[in-house]
C-alpha atoms as a PDB file:
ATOM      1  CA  UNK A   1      32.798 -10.670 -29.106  1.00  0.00           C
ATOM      2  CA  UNK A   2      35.611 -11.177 -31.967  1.00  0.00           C
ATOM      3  CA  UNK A   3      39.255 -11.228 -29.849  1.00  0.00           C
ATOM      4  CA  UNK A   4      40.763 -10.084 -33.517  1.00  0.00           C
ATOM      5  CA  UNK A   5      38.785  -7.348 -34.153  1.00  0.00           C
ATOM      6  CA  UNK A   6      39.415  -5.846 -30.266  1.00  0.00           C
ATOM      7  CA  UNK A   7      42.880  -5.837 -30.604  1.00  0.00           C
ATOM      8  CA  UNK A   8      41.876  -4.231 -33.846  1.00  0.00           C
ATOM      9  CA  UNK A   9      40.449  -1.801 -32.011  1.00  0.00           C
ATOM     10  CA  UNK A  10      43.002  -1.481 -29.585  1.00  0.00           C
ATOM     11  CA  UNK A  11      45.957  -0.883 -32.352  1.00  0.00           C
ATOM     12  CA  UNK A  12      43.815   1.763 -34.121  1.00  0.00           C
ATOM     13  CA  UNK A  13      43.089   3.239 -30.587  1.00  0.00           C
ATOM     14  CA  UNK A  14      47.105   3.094 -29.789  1.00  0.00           C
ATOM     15  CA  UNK A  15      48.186   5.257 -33.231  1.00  0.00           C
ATOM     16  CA  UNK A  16      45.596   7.330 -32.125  1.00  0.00           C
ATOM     17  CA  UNK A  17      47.119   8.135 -28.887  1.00  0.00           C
ATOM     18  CA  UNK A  18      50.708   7.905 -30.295  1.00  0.00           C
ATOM     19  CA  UNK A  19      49.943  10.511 -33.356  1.00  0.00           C
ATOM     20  CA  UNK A  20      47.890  12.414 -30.654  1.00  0.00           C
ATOM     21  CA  UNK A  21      50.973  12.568 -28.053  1.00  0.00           C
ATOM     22  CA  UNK A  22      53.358  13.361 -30.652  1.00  0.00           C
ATOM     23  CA  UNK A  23      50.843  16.614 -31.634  1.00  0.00           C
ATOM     24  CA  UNK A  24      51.014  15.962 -35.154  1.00  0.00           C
ATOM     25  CA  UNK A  25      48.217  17.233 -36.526  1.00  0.00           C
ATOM     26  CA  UNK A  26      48.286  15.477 -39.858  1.00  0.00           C
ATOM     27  CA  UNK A  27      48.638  11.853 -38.408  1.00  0.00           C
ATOM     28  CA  UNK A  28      45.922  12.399 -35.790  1.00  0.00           C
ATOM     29  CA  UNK A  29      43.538  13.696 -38.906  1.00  0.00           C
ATOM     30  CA  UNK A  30      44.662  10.924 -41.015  1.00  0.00           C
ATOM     31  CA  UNK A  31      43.145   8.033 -38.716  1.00  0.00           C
ATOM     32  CA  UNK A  32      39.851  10.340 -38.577  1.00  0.00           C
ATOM     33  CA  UNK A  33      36.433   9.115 -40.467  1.00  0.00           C
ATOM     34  CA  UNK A  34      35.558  12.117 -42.865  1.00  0.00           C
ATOM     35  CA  UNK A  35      31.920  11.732 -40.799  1.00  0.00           C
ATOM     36  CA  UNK A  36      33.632  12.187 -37.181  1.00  0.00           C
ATOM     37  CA  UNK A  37      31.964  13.656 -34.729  1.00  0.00           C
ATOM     38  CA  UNK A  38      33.713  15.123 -31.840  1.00  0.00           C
ATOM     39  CA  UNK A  39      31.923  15.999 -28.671  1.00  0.00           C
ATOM     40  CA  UNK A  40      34.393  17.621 -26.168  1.00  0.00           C
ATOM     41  CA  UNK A  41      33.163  18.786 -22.933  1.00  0.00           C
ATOM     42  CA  UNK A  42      34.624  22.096 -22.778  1.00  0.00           C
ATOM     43  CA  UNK A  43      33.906  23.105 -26.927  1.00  0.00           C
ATOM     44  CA  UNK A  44      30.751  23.509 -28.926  1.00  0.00           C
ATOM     45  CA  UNK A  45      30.361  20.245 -31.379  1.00  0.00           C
ATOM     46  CA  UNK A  46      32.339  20.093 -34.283  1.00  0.00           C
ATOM     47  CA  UNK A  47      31.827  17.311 -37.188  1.00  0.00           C
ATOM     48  CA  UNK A  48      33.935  16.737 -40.194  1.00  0.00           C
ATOM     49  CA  UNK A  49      37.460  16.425 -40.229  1.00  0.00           C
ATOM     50  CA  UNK A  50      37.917  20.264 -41.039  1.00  0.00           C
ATOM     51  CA  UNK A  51      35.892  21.352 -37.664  1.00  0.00           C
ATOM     52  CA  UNK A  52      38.132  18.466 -35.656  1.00  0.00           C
ATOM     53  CA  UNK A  53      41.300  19.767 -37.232  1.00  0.00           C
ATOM     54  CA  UNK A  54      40.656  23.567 -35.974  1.00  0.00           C
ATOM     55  CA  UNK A  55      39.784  22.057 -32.813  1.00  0.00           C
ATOM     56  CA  UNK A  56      43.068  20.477 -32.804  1.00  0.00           C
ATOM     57  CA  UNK A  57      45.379  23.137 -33.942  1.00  0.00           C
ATOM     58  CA  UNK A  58      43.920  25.240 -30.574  1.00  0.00           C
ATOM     59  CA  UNK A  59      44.076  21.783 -28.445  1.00  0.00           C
ATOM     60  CA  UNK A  60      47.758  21.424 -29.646  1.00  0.00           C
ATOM     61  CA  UNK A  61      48.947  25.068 -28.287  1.00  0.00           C
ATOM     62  CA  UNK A  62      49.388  23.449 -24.558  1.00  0.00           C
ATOM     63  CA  UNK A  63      51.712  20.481 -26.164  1.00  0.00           C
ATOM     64  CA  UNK A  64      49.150  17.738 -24.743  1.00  0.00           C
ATOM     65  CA  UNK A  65      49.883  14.200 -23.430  1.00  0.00           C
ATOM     66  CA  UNK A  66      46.937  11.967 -22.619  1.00  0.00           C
ATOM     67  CA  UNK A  67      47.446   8.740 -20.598  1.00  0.00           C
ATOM     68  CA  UNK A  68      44.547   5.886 -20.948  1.00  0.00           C
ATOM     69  CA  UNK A  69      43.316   3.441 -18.837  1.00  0.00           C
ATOM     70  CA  UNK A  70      41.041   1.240 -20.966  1.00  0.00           C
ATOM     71  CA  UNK A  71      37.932  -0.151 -19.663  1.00  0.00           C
ATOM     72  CA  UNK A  72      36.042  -1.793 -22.542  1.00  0.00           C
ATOM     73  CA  UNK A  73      36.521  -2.433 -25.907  1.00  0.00           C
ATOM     74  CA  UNK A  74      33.982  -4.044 -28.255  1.00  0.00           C
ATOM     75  CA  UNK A  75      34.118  -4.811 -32.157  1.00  0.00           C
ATOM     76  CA  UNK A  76      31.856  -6.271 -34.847  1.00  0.00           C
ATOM     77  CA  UNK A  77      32.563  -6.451 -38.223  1.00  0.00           C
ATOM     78  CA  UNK A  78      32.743  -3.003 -39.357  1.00  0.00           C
ATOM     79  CA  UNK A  79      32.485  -0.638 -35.914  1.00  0.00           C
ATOM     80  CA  UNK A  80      34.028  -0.878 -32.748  1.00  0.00           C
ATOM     81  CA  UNK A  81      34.261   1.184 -29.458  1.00  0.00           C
ATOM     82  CA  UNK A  82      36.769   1.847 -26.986  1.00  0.00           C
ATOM     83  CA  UNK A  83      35.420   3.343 -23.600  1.00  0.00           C
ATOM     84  CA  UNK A  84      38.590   4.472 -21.004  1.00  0.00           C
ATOM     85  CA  UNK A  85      39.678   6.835 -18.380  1.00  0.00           C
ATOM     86  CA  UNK A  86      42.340   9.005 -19.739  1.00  0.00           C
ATOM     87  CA  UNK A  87      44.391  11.746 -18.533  1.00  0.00           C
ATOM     88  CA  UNK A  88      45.495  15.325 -19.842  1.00  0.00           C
ATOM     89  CA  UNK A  89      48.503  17.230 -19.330  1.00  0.00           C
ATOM     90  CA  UNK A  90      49.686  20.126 -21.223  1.00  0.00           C
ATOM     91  CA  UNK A  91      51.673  23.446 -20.934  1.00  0.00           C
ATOM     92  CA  UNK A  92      50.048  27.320 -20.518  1.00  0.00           C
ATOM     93  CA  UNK A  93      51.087  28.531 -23.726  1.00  0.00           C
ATOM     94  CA  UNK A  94      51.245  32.182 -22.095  1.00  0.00           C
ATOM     95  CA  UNK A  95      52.461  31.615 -18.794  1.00  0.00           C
ATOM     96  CA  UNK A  96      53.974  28.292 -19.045  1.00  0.00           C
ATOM     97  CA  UNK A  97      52.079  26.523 -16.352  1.00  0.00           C
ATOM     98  CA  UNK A  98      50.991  23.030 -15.852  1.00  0.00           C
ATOM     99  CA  UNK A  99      47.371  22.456 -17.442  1.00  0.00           C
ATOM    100  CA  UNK A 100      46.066  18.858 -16.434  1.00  0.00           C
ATOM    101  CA  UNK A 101      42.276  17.199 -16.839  1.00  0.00           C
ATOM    102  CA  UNK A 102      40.843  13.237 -16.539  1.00  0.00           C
ATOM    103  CA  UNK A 103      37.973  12.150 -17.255  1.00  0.00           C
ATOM    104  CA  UNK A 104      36.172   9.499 -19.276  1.00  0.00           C
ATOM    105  CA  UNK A 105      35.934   8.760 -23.185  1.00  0.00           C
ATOM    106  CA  UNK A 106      34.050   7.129 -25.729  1.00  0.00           C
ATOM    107  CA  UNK A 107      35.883   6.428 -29.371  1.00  0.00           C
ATOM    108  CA  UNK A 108      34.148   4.724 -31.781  1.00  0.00           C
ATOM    109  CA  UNK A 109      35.720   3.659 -35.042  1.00  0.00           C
ATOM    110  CA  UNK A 110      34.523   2.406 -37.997  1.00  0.00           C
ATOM    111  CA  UNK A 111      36.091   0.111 -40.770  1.00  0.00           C
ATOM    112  CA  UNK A 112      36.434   1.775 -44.119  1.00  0.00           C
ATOM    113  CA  UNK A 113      36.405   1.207 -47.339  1.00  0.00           C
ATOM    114  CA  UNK A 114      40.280   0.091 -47.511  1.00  0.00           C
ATOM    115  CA  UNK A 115      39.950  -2.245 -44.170  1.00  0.00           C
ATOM    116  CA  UNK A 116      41.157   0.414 -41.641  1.00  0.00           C
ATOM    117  CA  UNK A 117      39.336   1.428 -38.636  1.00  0.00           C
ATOM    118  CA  UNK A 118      39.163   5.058 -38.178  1.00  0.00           C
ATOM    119  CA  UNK A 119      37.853   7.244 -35.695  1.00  0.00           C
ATOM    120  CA  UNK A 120      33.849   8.251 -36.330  1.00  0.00           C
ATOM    121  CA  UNK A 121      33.154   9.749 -32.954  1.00  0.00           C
ATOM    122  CA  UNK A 122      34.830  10.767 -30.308  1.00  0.00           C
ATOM    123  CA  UNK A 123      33.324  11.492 -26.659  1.00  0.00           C
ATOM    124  CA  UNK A 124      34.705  12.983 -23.373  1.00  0.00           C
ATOM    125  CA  UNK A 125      33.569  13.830 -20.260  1.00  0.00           C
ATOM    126  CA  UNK A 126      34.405  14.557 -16.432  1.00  0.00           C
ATOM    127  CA  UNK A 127      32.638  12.189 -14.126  1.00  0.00           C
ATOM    128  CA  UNK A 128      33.762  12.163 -10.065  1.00  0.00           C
ATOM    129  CA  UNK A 129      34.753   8.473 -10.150  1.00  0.00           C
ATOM    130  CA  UNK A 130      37.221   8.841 -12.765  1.00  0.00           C
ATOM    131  CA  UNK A 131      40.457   7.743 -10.526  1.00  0.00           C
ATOM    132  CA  UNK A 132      43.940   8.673 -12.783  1.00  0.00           C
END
């Protein structure tokens, strides 16, 4: 395993989270792969930045934060993963309550073209052992 490339990893994985947290649509899509594939538990499939981005725009009505708790991260020259636990809270936007959800997730990235890794697939799910 290449120490460089994880942290790699980890720093794409961070402005991720960061562009994410800030619900900024545009920098979240920015650090996407044009090929990603997101695979949500609670929404039907959607590939291609366009399908992610609609995704997003109804994600972003409950303002969400996400907290991570990384477990592994592996890199080679070109694609990289990033498995966590990571935690959800967010807002009702009709009745104002609290909306919260953990669970586990799978991000892979892949290097492009210009040397930066971006986001090619993107997994979650809700196992019993996740503990945030």
């Amino acid at each position: 395993m290449n120490k460089d490339l994880t942290q790699e990893i980890r720093i794409a994985l961070n402005q991720w989270l960061e562009a994410f947290n800030s619900n900024n649509i545009e920098s979240v899509i920015a650090l996407y792969d044009p090929e990603i594939v997101f695979a949500n538990q609670s929404n039907p499939i959607a590939i291609g930045i366009p399908a992610v981005k609609e995704g997003l725009i109804k994600s972003f009505a409950v303002k969400p934060k996400l907290s991570f708790k990384e477990e592994q991260i592996i890199a080679t020259d070109g694609l990289g993963y990033a498995t966590g636990q990571y935690k959800m809270t967010g807002i009702h936007p009709q009745d104002g309550s609290s909306i919260k959800g953990t669970g586990r997730v799978v991000a892979i990235f892949r290097k492009d073209s210009t040397g930066k890794w971006k986001l090619v697939f993107d997994m979650d799910n809700c196992p019993p052992d996740v503990t945030l």
